[in-house]
PDB file of N, CA and C in Angstrom:
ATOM      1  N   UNK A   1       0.829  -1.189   0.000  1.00  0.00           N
ATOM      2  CA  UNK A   1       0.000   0.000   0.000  1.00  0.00           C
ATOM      3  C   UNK A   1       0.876   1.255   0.000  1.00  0.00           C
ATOM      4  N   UNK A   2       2.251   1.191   0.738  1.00  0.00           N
ATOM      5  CA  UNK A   2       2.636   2.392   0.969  1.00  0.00           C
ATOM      6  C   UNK A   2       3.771   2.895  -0.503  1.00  0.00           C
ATOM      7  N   UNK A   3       4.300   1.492  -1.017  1.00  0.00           N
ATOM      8  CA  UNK A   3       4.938   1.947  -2.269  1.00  0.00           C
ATOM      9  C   UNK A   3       3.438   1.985  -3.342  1.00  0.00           C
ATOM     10  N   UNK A   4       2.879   1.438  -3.221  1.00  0.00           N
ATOM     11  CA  UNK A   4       1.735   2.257  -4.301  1.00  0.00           C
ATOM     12  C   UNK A   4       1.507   4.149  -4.029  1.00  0.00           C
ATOM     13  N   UNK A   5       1.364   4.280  -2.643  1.00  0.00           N
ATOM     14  CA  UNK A   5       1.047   5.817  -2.882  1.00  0.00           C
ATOM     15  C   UNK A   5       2.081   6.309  -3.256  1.00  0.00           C
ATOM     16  N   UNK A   6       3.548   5.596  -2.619  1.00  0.00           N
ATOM     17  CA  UNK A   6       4.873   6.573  -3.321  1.00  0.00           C
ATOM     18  C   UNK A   6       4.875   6.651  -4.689  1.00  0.00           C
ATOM     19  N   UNK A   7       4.468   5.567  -5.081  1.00  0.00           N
ATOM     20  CA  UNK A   7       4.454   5.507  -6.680  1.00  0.00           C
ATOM     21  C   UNK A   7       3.704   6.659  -7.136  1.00  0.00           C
ATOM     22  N   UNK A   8       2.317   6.856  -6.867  1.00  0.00           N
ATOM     23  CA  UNK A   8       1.369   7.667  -7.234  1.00  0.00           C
ATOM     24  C   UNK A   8       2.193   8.880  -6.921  1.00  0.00           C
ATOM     25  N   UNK A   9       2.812   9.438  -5.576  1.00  0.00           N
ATOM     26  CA  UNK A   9       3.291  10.662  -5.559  1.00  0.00           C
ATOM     27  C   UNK A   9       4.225  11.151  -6.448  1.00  0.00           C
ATOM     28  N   UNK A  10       4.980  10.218  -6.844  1.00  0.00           N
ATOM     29  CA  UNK A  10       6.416  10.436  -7.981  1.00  0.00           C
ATOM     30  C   UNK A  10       5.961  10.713  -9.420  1.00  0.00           C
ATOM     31  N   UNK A  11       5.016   9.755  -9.478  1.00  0.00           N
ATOM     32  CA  UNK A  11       4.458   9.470 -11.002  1.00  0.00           C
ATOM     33  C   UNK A  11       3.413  10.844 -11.278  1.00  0.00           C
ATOM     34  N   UNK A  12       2.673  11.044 -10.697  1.00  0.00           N
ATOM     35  CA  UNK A  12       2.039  12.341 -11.004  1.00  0.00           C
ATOM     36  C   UNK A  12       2.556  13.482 -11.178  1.00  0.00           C
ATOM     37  N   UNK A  13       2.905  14.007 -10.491  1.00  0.00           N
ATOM     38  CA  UNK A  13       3.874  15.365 -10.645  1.00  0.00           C
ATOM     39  C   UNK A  13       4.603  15.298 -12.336  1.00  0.00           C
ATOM     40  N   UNK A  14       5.298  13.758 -12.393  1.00  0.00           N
ATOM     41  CA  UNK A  14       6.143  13.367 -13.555  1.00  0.00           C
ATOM     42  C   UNK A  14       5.321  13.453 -14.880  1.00  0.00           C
ATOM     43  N   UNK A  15       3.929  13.140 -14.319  1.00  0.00           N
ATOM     44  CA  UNK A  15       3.396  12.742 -15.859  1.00  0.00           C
ATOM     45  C   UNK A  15       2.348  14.131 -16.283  1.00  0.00           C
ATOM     46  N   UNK A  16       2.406  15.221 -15.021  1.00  0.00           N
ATOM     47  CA  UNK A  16       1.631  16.525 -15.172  1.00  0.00           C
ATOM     48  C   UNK A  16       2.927  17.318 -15.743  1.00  0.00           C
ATOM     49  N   UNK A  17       3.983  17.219 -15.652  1.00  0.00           N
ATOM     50  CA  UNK A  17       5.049  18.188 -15.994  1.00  0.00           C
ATOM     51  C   UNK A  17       5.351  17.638 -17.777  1.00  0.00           C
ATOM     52  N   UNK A  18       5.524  16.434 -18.149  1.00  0.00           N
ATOM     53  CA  UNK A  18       5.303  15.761 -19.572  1.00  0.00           C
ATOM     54  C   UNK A  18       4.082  16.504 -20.117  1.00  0.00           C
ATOM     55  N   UNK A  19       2.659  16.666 -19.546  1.00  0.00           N
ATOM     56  CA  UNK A  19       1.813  17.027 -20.443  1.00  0.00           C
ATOM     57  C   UNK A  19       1.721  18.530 -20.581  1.00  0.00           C
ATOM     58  N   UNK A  20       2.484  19.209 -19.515  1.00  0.00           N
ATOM     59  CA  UNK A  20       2.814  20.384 -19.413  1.00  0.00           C
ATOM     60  C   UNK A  20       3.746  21.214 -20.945  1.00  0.00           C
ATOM     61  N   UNK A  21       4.481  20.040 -20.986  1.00  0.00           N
ATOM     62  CA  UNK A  21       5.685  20.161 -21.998  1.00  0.00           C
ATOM     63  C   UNK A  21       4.975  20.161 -23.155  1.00  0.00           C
ATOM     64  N   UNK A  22       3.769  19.195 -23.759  1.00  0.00           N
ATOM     65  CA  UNK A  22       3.201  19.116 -24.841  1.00  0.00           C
ATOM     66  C   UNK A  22       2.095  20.025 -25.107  1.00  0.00           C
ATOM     67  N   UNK A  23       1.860  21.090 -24.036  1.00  0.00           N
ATOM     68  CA  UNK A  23       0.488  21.674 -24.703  1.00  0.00           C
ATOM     69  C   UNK A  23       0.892  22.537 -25.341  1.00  0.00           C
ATOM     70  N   UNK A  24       0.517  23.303 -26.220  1.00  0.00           N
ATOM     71  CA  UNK A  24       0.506  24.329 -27.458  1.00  0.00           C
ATOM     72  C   UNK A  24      -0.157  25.477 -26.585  1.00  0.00           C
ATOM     73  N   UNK A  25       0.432  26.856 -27.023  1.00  0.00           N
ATOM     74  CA  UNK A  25       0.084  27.853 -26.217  1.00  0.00           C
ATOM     75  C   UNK A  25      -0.814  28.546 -27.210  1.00  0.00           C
ATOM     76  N   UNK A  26      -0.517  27.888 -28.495  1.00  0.00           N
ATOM     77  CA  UNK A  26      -1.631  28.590 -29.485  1.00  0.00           C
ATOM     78  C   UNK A  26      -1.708  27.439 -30.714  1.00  0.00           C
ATOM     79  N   UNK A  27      -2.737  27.796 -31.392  1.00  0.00           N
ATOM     80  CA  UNK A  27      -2.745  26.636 -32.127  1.00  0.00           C
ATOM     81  C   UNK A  27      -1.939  27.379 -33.460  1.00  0.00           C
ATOM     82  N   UNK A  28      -2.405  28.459 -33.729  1.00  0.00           N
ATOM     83  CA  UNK A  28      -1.472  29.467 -34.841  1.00  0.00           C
ATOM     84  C   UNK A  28      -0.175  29.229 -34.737  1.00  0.00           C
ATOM     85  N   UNK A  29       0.272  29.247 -35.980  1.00  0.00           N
ATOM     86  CA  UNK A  29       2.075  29.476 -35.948  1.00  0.00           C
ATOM     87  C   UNK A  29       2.379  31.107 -35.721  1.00  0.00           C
ATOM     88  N   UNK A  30       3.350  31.501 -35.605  1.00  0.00           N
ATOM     89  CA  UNK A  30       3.688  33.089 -35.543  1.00  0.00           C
ATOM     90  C   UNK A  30       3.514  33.513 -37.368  1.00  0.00           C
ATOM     91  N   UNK A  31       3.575  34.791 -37.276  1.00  0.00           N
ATOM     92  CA  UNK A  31       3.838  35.168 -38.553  1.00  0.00           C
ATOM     93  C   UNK A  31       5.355  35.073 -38.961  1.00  0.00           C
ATOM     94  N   UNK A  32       5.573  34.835 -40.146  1.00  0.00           N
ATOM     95  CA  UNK A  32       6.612  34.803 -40.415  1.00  0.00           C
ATOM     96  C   UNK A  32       8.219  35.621 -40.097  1.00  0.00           C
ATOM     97  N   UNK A  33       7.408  37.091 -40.103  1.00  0.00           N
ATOM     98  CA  UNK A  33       7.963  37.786 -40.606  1.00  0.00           C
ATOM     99  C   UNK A  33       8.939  38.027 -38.521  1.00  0.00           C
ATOM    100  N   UNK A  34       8.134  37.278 -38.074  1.00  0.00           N
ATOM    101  CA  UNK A  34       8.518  37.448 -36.205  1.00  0.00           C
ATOM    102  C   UNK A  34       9.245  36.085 -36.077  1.00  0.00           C
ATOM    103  N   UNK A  35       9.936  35.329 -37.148  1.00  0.00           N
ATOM    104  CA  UNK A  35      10.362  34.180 -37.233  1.00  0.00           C
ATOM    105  C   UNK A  35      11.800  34.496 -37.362  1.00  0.00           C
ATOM    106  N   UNK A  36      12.607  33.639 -37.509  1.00  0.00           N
ATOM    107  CA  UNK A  36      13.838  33.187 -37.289  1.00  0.00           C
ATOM    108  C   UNK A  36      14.080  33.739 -39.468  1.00  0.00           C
ATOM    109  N   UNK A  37      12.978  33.595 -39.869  1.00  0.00           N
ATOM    110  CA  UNK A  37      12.785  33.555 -41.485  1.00  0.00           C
ATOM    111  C   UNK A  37      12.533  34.614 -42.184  1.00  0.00           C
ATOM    112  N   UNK A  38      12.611  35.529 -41.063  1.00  0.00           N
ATOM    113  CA  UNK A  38      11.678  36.950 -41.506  1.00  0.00           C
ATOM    114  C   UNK A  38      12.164  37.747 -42.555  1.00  0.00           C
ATOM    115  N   UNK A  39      13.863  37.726 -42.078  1.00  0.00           N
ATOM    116  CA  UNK A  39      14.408  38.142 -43.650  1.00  0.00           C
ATOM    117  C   UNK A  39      14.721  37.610 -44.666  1.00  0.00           C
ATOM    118  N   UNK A  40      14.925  35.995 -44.452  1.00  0.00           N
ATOM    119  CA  UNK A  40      14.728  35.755 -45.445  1.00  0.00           C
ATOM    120  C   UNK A  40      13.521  35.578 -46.703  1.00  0.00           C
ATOM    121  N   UNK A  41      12.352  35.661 -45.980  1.00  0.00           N
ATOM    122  CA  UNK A  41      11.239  36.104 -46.850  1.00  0.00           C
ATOM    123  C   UNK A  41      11.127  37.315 -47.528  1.00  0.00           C
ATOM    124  N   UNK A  42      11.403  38.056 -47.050  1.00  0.00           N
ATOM    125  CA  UNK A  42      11.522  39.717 -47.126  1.00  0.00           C
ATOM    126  C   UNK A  42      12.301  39.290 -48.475  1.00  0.00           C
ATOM    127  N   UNK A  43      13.393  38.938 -48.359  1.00  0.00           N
ATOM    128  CA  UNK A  43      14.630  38.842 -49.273  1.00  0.00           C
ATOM    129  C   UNK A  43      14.439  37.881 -50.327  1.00  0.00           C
ATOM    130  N   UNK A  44      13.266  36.920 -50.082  1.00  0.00           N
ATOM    131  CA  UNK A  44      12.661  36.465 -51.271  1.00  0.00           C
ATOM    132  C   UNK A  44      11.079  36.633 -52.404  1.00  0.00           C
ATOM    133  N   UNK A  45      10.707  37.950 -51.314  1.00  0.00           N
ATOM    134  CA  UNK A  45      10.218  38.981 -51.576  1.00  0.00           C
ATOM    135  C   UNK A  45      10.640  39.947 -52.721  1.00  0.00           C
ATOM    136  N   UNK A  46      11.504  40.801 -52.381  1.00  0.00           N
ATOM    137  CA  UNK A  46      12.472  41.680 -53.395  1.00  0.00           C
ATOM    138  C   UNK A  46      12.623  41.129 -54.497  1.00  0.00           C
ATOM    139  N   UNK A  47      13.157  39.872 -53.943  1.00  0.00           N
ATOM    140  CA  UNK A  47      13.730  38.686 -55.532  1.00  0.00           C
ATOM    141  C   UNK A  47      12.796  38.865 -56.585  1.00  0.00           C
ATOM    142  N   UNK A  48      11.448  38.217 -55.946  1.00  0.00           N
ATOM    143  CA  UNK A  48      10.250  38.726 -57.372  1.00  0.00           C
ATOM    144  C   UNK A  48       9.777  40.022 -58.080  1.00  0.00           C
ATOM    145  N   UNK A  49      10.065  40.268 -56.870  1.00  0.00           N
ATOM    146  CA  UNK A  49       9.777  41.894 -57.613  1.00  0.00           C
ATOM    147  C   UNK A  49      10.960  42.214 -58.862  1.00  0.00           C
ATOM    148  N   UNK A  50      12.072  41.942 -58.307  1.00  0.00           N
ATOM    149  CA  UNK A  50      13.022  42.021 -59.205  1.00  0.00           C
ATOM    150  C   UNK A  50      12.682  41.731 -60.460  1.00  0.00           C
ATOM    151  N   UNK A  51      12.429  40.079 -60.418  1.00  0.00           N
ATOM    152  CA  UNK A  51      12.532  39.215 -61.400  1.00  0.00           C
ATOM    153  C   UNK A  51      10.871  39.509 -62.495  1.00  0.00           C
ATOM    154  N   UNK A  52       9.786  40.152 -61.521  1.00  0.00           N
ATOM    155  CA  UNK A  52       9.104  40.516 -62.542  1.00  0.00           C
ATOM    156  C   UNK A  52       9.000  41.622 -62.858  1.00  0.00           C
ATOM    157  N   UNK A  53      10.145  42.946 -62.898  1.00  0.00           N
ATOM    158  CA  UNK A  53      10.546  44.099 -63.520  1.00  0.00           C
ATOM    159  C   UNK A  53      11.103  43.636 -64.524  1.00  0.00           C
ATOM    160  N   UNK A  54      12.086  42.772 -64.651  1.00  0.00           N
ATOM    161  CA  UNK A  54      13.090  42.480 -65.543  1.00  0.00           C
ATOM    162  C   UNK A  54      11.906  41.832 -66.815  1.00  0.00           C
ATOM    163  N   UNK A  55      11.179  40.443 -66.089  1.00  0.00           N
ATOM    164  CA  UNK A  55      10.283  39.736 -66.933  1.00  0.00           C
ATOM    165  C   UNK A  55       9.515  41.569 -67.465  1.00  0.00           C
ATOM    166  N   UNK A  56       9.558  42.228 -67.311  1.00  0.00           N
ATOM    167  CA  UNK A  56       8.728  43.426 -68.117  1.00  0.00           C
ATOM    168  C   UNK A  56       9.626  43.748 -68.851  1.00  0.00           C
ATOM    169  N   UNK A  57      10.521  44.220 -68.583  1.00  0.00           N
ATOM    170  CA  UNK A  57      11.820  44.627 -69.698  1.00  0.00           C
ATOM    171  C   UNK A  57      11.922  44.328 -70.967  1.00  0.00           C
ATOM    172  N   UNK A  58      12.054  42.590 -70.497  1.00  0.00           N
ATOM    173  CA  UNK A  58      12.529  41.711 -71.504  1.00  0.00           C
ATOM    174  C   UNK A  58      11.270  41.785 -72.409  1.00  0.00           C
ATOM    175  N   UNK A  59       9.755  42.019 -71.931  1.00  0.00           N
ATOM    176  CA  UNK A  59       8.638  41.713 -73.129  1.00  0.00           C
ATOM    177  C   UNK A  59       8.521  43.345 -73.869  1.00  0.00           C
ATOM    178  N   UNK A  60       9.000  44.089 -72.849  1.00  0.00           N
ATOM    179  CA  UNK A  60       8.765  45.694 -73.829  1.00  0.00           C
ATOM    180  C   UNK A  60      10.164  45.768 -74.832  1.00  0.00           C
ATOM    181  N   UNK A  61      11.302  45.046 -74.444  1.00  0.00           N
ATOM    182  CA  UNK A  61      12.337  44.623 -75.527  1.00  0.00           C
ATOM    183  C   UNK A  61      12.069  44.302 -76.886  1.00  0.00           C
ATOM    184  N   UNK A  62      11.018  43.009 -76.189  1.00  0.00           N
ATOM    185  CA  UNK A  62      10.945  42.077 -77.516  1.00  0.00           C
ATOM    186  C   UNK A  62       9.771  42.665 -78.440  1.00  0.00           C
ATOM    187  N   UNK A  63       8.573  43.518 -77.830  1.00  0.00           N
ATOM    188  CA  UNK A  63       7.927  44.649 -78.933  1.00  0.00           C
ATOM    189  C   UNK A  63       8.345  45.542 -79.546  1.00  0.00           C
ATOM    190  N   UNK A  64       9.357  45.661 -78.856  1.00  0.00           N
ATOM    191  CA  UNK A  64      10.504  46.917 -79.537  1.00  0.00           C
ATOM    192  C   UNK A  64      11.156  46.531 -80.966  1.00  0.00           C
ATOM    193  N   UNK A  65      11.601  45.122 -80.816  1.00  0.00           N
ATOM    194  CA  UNK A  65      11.936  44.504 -81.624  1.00  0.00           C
ATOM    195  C   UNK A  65      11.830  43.958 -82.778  1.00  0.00           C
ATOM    196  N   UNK A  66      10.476  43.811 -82.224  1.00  0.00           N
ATOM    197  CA  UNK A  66       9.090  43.184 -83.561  1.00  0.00           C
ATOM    198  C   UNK A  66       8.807  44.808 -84.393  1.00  0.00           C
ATOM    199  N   UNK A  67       8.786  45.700 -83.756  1.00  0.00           N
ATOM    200  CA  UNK A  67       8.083  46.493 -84.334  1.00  0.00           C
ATOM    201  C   UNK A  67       9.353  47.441 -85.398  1.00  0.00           C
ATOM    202  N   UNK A  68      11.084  47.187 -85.094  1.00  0.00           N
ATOM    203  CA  UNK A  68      11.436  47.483 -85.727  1.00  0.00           C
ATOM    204  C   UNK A  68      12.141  46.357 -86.778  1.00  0.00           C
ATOM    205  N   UNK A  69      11.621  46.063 -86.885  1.00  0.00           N
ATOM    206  CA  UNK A  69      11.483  44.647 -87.906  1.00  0.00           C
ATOM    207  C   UNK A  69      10.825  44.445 -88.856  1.00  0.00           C
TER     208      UNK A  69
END
């Protein structure tokens, strides 16, 4: 009887501090941008922008092209 309650006293505390460890304080992730990732999004952000200025370039090029042709 008396190592059963010790048991119970050890084991509880043990198995409330485990479920302690697993609960989620939110079910949401953070936003990114408050992440470890923040610049790198940002920075893959820019990238497109970049890349669809240029993708404009290249098509007002190629009318340019046609039309002196």
């Amino acid at each position: 009887m008396q190592r059963c309650l010790m048991l119970a006293v050890f084991l509880a505390p043990a198995l409330a501090a485990l479920a302690a460890c697993n609960a989620r304080t939110s079910s949401e992730p953070p936003p990114v941008a408050d992440t470890a990732f923040g610049e790198l999004s940002s920075a893959l952000d820019r990238a497109h922008a970049v890349e669809d200025a240029n993708l404009q370039r290249k098509q007002d090029l190629d009318r340019a092209l046609e039309v002196a042709h």
